[in-house]
N, C-alpha and C. Protein backbone atom coordinates (compact mmCIF):
# COMPACT_ATOMS: atom_id res chain seq x y z
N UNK A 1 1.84 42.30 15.81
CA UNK A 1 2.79 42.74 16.80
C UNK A 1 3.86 41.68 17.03
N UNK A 2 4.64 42.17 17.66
CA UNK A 2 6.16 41.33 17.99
C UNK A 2 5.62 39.91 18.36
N UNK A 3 4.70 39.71 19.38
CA UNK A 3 4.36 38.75 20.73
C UNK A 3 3.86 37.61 19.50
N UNK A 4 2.47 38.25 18.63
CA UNK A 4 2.04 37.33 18.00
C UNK A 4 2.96 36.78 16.74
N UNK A 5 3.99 37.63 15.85
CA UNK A 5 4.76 36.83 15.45
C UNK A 5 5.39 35.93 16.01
N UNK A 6 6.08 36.00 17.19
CA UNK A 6 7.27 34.91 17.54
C UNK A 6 6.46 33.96 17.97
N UNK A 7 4.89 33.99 18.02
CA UNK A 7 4.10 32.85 18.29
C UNK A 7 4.38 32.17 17.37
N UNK A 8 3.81 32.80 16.23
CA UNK A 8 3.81 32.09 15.32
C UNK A 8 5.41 31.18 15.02
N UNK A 9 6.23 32.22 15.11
CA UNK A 9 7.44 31.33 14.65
C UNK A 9 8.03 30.03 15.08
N UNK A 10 7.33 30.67 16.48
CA UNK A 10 7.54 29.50 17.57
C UNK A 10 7.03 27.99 16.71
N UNK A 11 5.86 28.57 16.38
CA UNK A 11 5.48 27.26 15.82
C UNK A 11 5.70 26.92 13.95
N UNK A 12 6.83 27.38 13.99
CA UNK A 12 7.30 26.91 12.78
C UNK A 12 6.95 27.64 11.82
N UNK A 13 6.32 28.55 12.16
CA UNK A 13 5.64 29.59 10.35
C UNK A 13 6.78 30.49 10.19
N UNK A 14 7.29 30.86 8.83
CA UNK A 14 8.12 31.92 8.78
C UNK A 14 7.31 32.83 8.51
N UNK A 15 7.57 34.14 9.48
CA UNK A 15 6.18 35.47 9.78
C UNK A 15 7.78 36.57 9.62
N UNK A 16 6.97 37.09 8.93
CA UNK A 16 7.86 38.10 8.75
C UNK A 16 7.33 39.62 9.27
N UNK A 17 7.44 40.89 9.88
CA UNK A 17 6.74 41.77 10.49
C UNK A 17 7.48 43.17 9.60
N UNK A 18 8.60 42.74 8.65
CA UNK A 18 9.34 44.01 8.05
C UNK A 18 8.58 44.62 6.80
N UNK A 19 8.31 45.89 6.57
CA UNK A 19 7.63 46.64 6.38
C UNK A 19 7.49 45.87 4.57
N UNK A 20 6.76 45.87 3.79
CA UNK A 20 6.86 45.25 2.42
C UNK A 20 7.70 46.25 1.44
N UNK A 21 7.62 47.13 1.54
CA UNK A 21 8.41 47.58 0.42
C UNK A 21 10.47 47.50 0.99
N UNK A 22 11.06 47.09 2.31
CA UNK A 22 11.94 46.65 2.34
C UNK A 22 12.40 45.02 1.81
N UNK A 23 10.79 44.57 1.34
CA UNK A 23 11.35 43.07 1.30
C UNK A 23 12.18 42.74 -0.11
N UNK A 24 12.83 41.96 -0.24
CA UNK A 24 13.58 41.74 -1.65
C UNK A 24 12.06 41.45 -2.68
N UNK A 25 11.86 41.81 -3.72
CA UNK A 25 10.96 41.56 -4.19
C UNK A 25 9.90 40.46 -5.42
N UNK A 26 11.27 39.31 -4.87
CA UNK A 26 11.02 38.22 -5.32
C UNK A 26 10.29 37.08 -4.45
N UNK A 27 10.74 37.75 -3.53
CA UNK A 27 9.72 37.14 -2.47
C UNK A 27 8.08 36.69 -2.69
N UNK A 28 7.41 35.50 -2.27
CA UNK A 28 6.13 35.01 -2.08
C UNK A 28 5.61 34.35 -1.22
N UNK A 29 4.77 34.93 -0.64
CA UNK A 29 4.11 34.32 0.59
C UNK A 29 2.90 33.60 0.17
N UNK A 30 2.50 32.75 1.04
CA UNK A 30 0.57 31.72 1.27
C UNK A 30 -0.07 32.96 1.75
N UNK A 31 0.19 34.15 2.37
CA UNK A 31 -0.77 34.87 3.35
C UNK A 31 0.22 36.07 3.62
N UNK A 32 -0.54 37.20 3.52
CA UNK A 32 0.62 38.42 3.99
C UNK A 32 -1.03 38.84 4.84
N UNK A 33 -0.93 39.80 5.88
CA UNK A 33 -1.85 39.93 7.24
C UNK A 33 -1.84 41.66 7.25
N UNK A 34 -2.78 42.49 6.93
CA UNK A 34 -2.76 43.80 6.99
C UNK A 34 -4.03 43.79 7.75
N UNK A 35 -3.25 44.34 9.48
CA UNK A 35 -3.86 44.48 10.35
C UNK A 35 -3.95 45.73 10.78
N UNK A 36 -5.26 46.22 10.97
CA UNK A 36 -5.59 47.67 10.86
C UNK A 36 -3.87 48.93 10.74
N UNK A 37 -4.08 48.94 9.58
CA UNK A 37 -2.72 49.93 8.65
C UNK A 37 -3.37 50.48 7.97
N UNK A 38 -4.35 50.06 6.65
CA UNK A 38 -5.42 50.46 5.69
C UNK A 38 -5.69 51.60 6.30
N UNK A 39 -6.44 52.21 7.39
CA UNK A 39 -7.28 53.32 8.05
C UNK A 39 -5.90 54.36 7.98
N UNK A 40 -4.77 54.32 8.14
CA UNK A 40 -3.67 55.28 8.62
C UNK A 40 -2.80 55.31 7.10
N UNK A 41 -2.98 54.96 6.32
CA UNK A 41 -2.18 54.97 5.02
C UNK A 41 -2.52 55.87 3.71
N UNK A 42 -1.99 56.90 2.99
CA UNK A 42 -2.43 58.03 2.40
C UNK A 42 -3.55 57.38 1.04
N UNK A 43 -2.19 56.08 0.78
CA UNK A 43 -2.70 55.60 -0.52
C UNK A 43 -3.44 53.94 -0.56
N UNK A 44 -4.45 53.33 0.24
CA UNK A 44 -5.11 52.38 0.53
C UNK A 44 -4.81 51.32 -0.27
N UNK A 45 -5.13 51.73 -1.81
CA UNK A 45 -5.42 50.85 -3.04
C UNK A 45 -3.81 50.72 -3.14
N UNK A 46 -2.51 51.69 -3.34
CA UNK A 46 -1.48 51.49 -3.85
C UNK A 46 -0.61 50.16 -2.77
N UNK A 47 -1.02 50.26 -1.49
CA UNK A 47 -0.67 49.45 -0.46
C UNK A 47 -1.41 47.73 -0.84
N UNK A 48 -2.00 47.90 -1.30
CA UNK A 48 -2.91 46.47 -1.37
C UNK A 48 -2.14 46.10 -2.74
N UNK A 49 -1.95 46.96 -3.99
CA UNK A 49 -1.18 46.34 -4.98
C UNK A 49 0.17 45.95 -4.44
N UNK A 50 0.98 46.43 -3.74
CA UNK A 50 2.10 46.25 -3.33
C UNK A 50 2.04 45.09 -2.50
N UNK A 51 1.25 44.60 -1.59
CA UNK A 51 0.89 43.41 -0.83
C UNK A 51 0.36 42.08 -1.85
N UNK A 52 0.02 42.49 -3.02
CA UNK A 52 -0.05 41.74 -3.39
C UNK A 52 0.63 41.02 -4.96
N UNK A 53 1.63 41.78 -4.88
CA UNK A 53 2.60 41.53 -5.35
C UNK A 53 3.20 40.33 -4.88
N UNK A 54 3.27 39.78 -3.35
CA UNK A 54 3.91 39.27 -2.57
C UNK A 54 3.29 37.96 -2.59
N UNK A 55 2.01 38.30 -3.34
CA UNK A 55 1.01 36.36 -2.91
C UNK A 55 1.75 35.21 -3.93
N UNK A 56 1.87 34.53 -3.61
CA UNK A 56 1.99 33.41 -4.37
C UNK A 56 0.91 32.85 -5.26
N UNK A 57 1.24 31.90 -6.24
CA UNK A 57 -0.12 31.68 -6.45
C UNK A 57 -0.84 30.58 -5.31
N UNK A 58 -2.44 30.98 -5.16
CA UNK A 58 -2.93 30.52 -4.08
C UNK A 58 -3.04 31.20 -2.97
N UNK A 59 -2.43 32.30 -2.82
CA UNK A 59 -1.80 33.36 -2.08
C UNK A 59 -3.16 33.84 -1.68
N UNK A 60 -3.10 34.09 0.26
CA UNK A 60 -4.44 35.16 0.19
C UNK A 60 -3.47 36.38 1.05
N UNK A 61 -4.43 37.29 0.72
CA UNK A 61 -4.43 38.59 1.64
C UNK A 61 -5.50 38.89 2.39
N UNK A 62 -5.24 39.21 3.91
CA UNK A 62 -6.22 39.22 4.83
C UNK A 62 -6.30 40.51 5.52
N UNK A 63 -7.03 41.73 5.27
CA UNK A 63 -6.97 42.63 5.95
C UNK A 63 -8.13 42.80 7.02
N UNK A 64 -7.87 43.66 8.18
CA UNK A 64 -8.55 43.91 8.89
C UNK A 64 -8.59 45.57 9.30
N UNK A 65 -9.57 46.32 9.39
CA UNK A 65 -9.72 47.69 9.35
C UNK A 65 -11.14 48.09 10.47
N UNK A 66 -11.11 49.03 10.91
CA UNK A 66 -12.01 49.33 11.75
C UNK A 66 -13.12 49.82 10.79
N UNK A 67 -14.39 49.84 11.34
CA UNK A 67 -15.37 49.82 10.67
C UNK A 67 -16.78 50.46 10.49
N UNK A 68 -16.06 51.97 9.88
CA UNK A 68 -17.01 53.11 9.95
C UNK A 68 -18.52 53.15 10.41
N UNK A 69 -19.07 52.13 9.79
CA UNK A 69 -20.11 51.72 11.05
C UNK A 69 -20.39 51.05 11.46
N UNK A 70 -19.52 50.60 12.68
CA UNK A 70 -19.63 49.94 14.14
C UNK A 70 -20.91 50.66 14.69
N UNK A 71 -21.34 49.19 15.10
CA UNK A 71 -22.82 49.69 15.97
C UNK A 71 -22.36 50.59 17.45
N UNK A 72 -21.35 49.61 17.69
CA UNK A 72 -20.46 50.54 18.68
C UNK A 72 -20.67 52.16 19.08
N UNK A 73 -20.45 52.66 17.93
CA UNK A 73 -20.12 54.22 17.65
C UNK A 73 -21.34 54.61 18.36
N UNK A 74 -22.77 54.08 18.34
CA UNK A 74 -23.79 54.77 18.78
C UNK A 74 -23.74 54.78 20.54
N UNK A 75 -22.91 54.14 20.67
CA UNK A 75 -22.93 54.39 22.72
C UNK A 75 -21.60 55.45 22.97
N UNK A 76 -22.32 56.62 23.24
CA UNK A 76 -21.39 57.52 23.78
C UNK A 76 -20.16 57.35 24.22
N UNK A 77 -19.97 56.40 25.63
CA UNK A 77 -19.01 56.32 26.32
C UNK A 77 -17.81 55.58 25.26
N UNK A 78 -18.60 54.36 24.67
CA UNK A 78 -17.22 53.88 23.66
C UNK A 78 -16.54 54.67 22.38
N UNK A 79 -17.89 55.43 21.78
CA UNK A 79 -17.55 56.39 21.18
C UNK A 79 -16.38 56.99 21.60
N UNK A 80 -16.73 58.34 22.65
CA UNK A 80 -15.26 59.00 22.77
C UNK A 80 -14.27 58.25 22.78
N UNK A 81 -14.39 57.21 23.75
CA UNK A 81 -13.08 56.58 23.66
C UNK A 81 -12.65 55.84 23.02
N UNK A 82 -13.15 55.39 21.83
CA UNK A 82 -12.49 54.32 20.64
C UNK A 82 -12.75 54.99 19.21
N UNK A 83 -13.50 56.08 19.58
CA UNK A 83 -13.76 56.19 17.63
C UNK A 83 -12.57 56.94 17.23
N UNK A 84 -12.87 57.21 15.73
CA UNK A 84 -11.71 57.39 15.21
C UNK A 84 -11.45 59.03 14.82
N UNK A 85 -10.01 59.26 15.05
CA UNK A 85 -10.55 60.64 15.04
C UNK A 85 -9.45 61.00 13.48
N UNK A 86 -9.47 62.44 13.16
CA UNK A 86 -9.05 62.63 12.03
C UNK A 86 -7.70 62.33 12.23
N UNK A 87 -7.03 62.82 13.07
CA UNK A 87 -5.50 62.61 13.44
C UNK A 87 -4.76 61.54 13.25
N UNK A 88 -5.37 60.20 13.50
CA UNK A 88 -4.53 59.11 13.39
C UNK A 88 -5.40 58.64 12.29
N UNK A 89 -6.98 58.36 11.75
CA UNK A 89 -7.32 57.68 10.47
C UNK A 89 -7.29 58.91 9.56
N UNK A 90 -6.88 58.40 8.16
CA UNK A 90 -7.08 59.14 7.08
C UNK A 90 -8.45 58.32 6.02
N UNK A 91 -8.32 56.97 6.38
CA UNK A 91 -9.58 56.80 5.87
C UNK A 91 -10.04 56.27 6.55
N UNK A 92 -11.16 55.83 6.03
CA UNK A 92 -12.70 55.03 6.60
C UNK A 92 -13.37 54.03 5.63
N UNK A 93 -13.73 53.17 6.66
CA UNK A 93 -13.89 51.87 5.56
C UNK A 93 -15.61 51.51 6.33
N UNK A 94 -16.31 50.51 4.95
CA UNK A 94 -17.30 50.15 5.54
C UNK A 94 -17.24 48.55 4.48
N UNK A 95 -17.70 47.57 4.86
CA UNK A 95 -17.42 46.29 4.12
C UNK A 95 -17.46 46.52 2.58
N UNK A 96 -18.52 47.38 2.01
CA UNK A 96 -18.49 47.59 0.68
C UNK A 96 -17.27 48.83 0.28
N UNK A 97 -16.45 49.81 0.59
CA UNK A 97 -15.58 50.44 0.53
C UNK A 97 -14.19 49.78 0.31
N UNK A 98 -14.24 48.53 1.57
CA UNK A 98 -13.09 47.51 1.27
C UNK A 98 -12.70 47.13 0.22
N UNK A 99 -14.31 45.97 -0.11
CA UNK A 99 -14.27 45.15 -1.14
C UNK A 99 -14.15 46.03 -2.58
N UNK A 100 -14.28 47.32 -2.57
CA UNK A 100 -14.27 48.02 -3.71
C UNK A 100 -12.71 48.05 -3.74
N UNK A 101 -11.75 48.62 -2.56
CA UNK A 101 -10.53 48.44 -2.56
C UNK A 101 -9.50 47.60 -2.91
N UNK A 102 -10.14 46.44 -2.51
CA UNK A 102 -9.72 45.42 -2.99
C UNK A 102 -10.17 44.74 -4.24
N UNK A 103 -10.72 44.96 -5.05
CA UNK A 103 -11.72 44.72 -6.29
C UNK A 103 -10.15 45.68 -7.07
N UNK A 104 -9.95 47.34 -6.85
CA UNK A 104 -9.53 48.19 -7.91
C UNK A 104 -8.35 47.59 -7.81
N UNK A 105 -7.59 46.88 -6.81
CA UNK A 105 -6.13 46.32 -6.79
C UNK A 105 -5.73 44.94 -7.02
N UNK A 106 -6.93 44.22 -8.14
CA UNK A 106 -6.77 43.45 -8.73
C UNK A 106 -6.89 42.23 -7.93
N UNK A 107 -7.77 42.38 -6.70
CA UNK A 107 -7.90 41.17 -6.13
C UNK A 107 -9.48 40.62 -5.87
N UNK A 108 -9.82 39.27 -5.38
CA UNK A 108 -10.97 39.11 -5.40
C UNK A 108 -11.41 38.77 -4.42
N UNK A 109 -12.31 39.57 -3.13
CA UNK A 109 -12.59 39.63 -1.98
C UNK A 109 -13.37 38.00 -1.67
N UNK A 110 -13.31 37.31 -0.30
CA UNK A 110 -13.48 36.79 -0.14
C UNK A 110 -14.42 36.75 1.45
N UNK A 111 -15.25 35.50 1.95
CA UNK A 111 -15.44 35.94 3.10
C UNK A 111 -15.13 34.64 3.93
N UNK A 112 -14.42 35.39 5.10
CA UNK A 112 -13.66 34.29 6.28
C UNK A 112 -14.53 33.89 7.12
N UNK A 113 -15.14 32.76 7.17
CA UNK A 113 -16.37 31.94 8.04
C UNK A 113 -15.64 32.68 9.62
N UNK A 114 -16.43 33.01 10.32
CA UNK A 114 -15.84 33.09 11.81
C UNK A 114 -15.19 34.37 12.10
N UNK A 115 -14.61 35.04 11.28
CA UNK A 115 -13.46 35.74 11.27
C UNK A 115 -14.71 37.34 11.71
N UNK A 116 -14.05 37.40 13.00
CA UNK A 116 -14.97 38.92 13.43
C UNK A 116 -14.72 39.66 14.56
N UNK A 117 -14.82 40.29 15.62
CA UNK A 117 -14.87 41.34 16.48
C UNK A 117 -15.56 40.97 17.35
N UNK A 118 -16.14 39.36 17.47
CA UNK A 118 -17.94 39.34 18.22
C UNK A 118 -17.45 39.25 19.08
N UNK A 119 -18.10 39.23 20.45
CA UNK A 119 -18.19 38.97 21.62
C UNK A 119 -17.92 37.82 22.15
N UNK A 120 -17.48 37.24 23.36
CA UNK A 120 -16.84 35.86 23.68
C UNK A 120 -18.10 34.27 23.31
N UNK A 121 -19.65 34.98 23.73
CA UNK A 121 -20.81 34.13 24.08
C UNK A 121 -20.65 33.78 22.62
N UNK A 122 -20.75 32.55 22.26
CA UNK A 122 -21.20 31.38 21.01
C UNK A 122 -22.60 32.42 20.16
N UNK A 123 -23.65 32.59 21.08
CA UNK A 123 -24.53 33.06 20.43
C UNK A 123 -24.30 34.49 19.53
N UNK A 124 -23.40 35.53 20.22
CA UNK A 124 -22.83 36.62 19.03
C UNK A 124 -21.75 36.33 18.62
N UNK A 125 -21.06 35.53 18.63
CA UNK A 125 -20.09 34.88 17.38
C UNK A 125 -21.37 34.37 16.56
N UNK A 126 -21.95 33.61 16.38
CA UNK A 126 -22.63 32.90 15.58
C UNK A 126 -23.85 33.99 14.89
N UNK A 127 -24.04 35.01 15.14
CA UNK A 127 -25.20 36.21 14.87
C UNK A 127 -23.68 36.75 14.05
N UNK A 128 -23.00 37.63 14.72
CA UNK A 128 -22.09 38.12 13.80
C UNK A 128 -21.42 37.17 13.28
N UNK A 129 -21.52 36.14 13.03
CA UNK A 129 -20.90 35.19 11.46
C UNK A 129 -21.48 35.45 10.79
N UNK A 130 -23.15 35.36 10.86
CA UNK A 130 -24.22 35.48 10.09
C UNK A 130 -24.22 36.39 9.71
N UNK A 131 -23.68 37.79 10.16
CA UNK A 131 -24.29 39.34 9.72
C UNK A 131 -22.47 39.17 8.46
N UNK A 132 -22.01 38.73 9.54
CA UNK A 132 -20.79 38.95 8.46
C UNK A 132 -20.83 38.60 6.67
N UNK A 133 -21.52 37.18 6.56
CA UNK A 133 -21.73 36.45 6.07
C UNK A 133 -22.53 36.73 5.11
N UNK A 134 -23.49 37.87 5.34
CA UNK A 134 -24.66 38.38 5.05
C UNK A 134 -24.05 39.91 4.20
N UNK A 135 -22.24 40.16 4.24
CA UNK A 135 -22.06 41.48 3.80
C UNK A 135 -22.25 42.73 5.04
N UNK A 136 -22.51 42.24 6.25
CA UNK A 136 -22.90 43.48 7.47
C UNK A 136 -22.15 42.94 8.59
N UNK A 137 -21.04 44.45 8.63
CA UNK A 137 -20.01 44.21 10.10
C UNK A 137 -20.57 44.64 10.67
N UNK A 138 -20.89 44.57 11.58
CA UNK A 138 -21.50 45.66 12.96
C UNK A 138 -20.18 45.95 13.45
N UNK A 139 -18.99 45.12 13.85
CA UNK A 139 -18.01 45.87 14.46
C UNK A 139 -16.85 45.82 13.14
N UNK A 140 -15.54 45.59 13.81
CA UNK A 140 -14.55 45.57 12.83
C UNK A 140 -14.73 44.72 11.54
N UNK A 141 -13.77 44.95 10.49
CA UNK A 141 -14.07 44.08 9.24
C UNK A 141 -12.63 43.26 8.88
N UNK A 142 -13.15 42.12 9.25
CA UNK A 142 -12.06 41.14 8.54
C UNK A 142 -12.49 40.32 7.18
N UNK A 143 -11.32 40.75 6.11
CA UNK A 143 -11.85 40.53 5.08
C UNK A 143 -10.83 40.07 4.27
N UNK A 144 -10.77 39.21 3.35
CA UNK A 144 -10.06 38.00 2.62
C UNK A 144 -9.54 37.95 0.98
N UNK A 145 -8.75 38.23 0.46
CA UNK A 145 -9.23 38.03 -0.96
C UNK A 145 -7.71 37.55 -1.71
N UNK A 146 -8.30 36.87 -2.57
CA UNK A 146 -7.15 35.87 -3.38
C UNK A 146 -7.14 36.89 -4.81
N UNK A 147 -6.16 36.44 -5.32
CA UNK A 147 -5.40 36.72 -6.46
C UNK A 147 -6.37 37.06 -7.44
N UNK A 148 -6.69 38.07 -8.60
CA UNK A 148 -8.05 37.43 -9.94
C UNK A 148 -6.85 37.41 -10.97
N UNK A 149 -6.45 36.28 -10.83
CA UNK A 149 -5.64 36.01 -12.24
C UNK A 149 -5.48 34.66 -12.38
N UNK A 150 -5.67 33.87 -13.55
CA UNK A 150 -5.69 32.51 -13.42
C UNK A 150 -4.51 31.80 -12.76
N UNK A 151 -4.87 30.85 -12.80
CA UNK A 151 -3.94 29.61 -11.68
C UNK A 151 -3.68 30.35 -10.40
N UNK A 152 -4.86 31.23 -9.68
CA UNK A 152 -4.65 31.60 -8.39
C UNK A 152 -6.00 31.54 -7.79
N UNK A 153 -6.63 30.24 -8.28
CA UNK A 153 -7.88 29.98 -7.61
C UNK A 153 -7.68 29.08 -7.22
N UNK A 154 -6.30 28.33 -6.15
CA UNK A 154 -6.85 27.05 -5.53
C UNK A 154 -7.58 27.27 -4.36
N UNK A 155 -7.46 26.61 -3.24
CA UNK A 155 -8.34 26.48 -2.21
C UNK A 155 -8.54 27.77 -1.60
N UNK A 156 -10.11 27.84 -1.37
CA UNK A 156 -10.80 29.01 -0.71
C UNK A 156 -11.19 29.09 0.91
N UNK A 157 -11.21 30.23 1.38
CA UNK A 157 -11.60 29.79 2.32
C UNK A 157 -13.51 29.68 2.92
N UNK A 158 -14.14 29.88 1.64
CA UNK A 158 -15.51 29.49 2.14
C UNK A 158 -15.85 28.42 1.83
């Protein structure tokens, strides 16, 4: 969103928020950020080749998508009010659905220590690192993956 780019800019990152297929296409970024879009997009895989067109080498792509099964979903009350309904998602993702997504668009999934949905308490951050860690979102899925083409394996983030 607007707020968290100009954070960022604030602090010196050039963040760009304009849609990728307006960008000139010589362009290369360290990191392009696909924050829940994947769930609302006809063509999943064609969006991730196009994003990653954009990596540099070294380049990651970091998407985040809601996460067909959220333990969530099983309590009624959050249910109605957060799940997903046909109208606004066209797809549905579950950590292995991703990584398959990202696997067919020529990239190589990765996993982000920390990176999760948990709750504020240390102890479910640190359970959901572990489940994360382990291949199992219980809630949303944030998920990582670099380039599979040589000279685009420098630094990882595990």
């Amino acid at each position: 969103d607007a707020s968290r780019a100009a954070s960022c800019q604030d602090a010196g990152l050039d963040v760009r928020t304009t849609p990728l297929e307006l960008l000139p296409a010589d362009l290369k970024f360290d990191l392009v950020v696909i924050d829940n879009v994947l769930e609302h997009v006809i063509d999943p895989v064609g969006l991730l080749n196009t994003a990653q067109a954009f990596l540099g080498d070294g380049g990651r792509l970091v998407v985040v998508v809601p996460n067909r099964k959220d333990i969530r979903s099983h309590v009624p009350s959050w249910s109605r009010k957060h799940l997903w309904t046909p109208r606004v998602h066209v797809n549905y993702f579950t950590g292995a659905t991703l990584k398959d997504a990202l696997v067919r668009s020529g990239l190589e999934p990765e996993h982000v220590p920390g990176a999760t949905f948990a709750g504020t308490g240390s102890l479910s951050r640190r359970l959901v690192g572990y489940l994360n860690g382990a291949g199992i979102y219980p809630f949303g899925i944030y998920m990582a993956a670099k380039l599979n083409r040589p000279g685009s394996d420098e630094d990882s983030f595990s």
